[in-house]
C-alpha atoms as a PDB file:
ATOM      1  CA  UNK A   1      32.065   0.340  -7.880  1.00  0.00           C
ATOM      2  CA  UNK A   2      29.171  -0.749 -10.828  1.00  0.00           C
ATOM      3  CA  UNK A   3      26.697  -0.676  -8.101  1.00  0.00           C
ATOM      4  CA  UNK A   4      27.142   2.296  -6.351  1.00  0.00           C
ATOM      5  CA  UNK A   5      27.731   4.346  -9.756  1.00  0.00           C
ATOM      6  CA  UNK A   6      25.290   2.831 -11.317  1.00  0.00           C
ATOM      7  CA  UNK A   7      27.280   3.204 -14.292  1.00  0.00           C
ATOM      8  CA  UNK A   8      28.583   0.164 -16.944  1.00  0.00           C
ATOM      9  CA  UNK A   9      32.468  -0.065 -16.686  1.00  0.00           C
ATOM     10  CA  UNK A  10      34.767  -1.677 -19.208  1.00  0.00           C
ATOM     11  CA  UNK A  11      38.319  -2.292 -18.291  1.00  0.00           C
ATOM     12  CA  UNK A  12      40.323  -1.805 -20.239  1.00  0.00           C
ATOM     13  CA  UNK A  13      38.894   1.083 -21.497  1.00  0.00           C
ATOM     14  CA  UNK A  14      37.980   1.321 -25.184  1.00  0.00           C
ATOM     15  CA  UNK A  15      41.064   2.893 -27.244  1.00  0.00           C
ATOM     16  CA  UNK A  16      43.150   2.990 -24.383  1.00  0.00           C
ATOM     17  CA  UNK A  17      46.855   1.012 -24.320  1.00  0.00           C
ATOM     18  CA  UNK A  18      46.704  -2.618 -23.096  1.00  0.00           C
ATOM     19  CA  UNK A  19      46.826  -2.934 -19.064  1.00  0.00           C
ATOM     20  CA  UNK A  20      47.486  -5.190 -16.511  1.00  0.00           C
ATOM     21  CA  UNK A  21      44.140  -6.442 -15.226  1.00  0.00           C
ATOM     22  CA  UNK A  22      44.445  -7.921 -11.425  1.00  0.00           C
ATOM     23  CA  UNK A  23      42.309 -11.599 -11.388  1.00  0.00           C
ATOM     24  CA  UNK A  24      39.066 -11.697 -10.605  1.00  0.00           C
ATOM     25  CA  UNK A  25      38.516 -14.551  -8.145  1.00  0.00           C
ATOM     26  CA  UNK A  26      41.427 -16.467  -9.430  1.00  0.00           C
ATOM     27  CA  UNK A  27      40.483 -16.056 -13.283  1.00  0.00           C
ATOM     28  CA  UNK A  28      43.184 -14.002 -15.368  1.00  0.00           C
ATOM     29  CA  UNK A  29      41.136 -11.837 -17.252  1.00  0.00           C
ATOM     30  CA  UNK A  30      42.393  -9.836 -20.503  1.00  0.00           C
ATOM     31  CA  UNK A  31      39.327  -7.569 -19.904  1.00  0.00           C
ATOM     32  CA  UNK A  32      36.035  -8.003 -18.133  1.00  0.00           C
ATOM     33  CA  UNK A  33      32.962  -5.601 -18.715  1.00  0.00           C
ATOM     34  CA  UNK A  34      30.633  -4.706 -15.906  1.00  0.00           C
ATOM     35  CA  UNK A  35      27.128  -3.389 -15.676  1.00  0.00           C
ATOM     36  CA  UNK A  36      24.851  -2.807 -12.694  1.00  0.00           C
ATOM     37  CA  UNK A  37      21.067  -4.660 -12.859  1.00  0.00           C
ATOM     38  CA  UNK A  38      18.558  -2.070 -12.355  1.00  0.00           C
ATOM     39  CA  UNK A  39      15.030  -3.342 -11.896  1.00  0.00           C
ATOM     40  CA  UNK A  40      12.473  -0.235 -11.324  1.00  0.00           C
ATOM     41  CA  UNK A  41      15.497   2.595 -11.021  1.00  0.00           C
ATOM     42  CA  UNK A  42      16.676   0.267  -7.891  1.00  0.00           C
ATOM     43  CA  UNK A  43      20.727  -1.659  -8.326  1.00  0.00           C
ATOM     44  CA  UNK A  44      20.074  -5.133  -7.390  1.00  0.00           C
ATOM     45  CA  UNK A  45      23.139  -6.354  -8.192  1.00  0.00           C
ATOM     46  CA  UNK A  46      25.801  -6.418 -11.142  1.00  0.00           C
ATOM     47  CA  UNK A  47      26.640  -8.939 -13.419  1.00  0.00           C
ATOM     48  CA  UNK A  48      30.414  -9.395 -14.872  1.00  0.00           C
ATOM     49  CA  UNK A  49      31.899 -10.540 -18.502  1.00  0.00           C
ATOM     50  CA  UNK A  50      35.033 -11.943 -18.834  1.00  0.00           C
ATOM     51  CA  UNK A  51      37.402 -12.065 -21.683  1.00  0.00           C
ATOM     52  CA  UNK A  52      40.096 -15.273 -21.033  1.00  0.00           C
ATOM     53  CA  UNK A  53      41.109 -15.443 -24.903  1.00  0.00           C
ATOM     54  CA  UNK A  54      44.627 -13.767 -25.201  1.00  0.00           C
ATOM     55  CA  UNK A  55      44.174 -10.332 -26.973  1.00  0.00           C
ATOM     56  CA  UNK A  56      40.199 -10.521 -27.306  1.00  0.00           C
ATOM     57  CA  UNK A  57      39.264  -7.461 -25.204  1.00  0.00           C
ATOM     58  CA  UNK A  58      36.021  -6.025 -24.850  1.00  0.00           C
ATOM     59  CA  UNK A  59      34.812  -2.852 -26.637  1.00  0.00           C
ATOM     60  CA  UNK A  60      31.713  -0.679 -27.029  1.00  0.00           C
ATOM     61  CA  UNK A  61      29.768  -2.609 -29.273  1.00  0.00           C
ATOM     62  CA  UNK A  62      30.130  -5.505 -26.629  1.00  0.00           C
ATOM     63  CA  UNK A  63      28.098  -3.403 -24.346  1.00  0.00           C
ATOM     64  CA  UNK A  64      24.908  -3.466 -26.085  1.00  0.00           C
ATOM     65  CA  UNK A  65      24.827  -7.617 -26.011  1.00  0.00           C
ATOM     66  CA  UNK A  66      25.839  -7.335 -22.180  1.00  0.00           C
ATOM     67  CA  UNK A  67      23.446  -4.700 -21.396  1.00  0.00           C
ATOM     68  CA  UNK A  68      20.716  -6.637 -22.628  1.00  0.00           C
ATOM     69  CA  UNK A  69      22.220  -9.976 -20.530  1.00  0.00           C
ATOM     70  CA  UNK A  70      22.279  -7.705 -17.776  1.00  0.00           C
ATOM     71  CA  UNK A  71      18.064  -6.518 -18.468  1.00  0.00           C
ATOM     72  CA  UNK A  72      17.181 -10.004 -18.829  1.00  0.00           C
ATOM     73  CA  UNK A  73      18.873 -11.287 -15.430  1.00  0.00           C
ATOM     74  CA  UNK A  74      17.176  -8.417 -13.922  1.00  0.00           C
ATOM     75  CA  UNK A  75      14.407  -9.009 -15.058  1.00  0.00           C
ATOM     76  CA  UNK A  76      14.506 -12.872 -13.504  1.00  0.00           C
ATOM     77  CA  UNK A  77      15.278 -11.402 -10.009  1.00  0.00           C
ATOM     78  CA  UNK A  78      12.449  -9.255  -9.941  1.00  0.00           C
ATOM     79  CA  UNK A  79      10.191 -11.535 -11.328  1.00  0.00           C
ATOM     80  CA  UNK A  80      11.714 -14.390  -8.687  1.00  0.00           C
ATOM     81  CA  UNK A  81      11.473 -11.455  -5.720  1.00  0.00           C
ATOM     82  CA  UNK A  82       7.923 -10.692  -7.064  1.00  0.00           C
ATOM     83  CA  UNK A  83       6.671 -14.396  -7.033  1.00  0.00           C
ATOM     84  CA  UNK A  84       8.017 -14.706  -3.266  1.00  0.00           C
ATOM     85  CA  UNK A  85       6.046 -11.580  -2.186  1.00  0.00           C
ATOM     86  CA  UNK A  86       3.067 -13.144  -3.948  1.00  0.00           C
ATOM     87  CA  UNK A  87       3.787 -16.475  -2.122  1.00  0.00           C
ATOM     88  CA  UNK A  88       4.501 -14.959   1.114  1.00  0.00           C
ATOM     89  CA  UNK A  89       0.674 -12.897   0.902  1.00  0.00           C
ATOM     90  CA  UNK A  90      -1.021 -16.250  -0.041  1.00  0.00           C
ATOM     91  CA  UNK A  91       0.659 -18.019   3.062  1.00  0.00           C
ATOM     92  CA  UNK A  92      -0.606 -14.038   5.170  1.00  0.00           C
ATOM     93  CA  UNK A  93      -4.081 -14.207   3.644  1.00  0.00           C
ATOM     94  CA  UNK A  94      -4.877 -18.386   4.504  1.00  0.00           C
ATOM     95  CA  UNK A  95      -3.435 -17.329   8.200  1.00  0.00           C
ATOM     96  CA  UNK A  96      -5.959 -15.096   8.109  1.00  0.00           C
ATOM     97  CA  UNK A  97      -8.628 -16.995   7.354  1.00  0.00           C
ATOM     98  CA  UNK A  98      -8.155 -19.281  11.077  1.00  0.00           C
ATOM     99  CA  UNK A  99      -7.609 -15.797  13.240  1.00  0.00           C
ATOM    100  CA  UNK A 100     -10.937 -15.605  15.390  1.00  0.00           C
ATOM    101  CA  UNK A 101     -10.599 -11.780  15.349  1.00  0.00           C
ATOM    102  CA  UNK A 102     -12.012 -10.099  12.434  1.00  0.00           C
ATOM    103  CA  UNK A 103      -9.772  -8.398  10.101  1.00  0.00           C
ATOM    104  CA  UNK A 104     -10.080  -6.239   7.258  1.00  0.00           C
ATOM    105  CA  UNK A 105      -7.556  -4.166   5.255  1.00  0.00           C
ATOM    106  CA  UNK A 106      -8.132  -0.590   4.195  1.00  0.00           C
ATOM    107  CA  UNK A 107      -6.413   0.684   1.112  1.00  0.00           C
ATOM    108  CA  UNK A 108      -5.220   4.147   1.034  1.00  0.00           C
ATOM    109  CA  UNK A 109      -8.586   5.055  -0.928  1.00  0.00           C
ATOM    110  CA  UNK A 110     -10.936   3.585   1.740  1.00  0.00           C
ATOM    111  CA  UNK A 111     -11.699   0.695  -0.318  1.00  0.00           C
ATOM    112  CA  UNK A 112     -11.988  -2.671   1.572  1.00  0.00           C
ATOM    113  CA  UNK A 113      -9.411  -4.931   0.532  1.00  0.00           C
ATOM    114  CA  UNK A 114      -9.428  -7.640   2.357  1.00  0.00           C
ATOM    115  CA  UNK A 115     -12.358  -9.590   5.037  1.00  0.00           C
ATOM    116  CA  UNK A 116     -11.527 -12.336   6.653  1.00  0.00           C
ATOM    117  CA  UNK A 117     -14.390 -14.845   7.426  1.00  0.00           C
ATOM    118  CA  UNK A 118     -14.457 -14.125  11.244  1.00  0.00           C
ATOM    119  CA  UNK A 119     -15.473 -10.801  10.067  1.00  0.00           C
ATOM    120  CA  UNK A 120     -18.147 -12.185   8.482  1.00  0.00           C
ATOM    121  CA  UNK A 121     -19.480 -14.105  11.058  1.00  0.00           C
ATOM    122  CA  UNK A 122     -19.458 -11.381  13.507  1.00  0.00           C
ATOM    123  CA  UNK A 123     -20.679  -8.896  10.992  1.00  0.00           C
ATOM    124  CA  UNK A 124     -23.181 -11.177   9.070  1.00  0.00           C
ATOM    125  CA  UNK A 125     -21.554  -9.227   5.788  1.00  0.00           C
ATOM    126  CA  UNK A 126     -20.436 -11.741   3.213  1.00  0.00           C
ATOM    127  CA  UNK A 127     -16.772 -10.789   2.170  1.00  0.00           C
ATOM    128  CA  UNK A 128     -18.531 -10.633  -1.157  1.00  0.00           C
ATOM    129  CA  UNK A 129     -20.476  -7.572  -0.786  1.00  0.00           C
ATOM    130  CA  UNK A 130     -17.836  -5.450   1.061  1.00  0.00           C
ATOM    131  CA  UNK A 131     -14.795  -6.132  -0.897  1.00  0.00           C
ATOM    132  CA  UNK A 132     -13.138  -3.780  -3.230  1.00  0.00           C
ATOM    133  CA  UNK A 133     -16.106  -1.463  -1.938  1.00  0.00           C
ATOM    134  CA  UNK A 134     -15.419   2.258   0.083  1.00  0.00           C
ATOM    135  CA  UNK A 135     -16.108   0.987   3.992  1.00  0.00           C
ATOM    136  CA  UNK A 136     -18.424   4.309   3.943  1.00  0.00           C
ATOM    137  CA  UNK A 137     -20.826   2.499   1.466  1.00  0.00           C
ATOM    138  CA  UNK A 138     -20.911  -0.571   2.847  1.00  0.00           C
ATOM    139  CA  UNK A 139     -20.277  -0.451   6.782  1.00  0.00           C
ATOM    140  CA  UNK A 140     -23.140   1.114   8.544  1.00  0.00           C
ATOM    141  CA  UNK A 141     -21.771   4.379  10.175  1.00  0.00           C
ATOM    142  CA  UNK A 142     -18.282   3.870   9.214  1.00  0.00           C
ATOM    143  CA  UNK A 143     -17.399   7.443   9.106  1.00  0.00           C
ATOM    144  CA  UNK A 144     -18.437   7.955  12.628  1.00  0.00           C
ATOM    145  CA  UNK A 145     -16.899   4.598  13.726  1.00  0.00           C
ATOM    146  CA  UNK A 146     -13.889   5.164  12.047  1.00  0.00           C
ATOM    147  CA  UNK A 147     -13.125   8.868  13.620  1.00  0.00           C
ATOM    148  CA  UNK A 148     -13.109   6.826  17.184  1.00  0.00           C
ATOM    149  CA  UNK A 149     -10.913   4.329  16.227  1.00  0.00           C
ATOM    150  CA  UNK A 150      -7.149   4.926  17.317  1.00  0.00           C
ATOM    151  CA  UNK A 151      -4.482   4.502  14.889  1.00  0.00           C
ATOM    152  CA  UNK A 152      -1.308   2.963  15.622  1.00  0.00           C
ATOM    153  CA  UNK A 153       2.296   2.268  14.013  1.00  0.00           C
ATOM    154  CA  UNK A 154       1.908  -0.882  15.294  1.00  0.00           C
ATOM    155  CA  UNK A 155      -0.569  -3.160  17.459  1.00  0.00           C
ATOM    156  CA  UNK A 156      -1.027  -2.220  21.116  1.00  0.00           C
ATOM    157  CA  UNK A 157      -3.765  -3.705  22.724  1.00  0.00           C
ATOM    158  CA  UNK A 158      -4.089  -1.117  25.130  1.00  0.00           C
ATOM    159  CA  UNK A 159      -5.802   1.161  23.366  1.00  0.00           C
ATOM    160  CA  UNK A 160      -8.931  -0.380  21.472  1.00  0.00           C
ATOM    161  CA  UNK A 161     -11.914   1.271  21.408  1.00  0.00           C
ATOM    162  CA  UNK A 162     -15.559  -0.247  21.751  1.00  0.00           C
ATOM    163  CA  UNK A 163     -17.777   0.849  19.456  1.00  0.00           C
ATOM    164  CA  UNK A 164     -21.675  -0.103  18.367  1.00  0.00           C
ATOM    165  CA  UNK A 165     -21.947  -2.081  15.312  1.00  0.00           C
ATOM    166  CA  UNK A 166     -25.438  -2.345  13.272  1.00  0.00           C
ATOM    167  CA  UNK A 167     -25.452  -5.506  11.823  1.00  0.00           C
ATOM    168  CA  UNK A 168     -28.512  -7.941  10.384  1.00  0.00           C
ATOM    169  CA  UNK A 169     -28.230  -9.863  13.473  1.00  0.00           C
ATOM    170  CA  UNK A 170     -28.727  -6.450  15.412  1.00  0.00           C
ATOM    171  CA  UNK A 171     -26.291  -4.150  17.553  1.00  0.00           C
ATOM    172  CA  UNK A 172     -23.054  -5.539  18.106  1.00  0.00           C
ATOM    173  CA  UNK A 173     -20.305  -3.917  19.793  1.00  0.00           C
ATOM    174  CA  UNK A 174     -17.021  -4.296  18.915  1.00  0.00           C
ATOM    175  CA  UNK A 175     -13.742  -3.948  20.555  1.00  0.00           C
ATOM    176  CA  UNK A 176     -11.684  -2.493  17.489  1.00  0.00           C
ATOM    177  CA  UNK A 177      -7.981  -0.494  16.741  1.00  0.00           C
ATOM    178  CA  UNK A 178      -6.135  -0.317  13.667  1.00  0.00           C
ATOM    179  CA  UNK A 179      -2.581  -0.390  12.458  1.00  0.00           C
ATOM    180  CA  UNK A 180      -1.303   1.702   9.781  1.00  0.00           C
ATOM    181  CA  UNK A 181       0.875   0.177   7.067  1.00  0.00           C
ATOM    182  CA  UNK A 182       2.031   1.623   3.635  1.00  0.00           C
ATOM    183  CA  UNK A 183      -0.269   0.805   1.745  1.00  0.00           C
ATOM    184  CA  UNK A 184      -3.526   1.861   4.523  1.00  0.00           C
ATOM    185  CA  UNK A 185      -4.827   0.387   8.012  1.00  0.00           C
ATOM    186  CA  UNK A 186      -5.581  -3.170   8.927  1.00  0.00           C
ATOM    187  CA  UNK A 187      -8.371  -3.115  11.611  1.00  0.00           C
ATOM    188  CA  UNK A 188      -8.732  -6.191  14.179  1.00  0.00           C
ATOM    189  CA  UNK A 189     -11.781  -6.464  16.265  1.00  0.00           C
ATOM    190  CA  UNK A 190     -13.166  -8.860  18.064  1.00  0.00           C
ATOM    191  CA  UNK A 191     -17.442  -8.979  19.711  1.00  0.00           C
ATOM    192  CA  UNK A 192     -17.291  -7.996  23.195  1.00  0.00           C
ATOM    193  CA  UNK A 193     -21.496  -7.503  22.954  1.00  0.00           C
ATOM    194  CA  UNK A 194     -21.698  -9.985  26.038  1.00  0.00           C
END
């Protein structure tokens, strides 16, 4: 009921005549206090005082130490859910680093955000000089290229396009298609020059 209201809930209420309170999980409670844990306006759970001690219920002024239990275990989840993420794009990016397809991630401003070293074999562009740079600054004709490329939800195969690739090594042609994510495309290609 905390979660989906979103809303703190002490039972009994403050001021009101002493009640019955049902156990919670075996425990008879003389009052329990309830608040949800919101980490970025999202509930990720709730988090429950008990009162045992006969006669010692919980009133407003409780609230305010509970409330700031129930920031601080927030807090730890997100901060626990964060570190995972971070863990699980370390374990993405050194996966990325054996593919023999080149790969490179466009944020939703055009800027290159990541360039895996197969892209910089085929390219002969050092991850170095292209990351956290707009792909039309750095990737000869990538506003042409890019208006050829198809755009999927997710990868098909089927429908890669072959385009020409300047590169210092000369004209390349890659066999390219990108995949649209929320937060901009990853592109895979792979040299088909031969």
């Amino acid at each position: 009921r905390v979660v989906a209201r979103r809303r703190a809930e002490i039972v009994p209420a403050p001021g009101s005549a002493p009640t019955t309170i049902p156990s919670v999980s075996g425990i008879e409670a003389e009052s329990y206090i309830c608040l949800p844990l919101l980490v970025r306006e999202r509930v990720v759970g709730a988090v429950t005082m008990i009162s045992t001690t006969p006669g010692r219920r919980f009133a407003a002024d409780d609230l305010a130490l509970v409330r700031d239990v129930a920031r601080r275990v927030a807090l730890a989840i997100d901060n626990a859910r964060l570190y995972a993420e971070v863990e699980e794009r370390a374990v993405a990016a050194r996966v990325l680093t054996y593919v023999a397809e080149g790969v490179f991630l466009l944020d939703r401003a055009g800027e290159i955000q990541l360039w895996n070293p197969a892209a910089e074999a085929m390219t002969g562009l050092p991850a170095s000089s292209v990351i956290n740079h707009p792909a039309v600054d750095v990737l000869p004709d990538w506003h042409e290229i890019a208006e050829r490329i198809p755009i999927e939800s997710s990868p098909d195969p089927g429908h890669e396009e072959t385009v020409p690739f300047e590169t210092p090594k000369g004209e390349r042609w890659f066999s390219i298609v990108g995949v649209k994510f929320f937060g901009g495309t990853v592109y895979a290609f792979r040299d088909v020059t031969e």
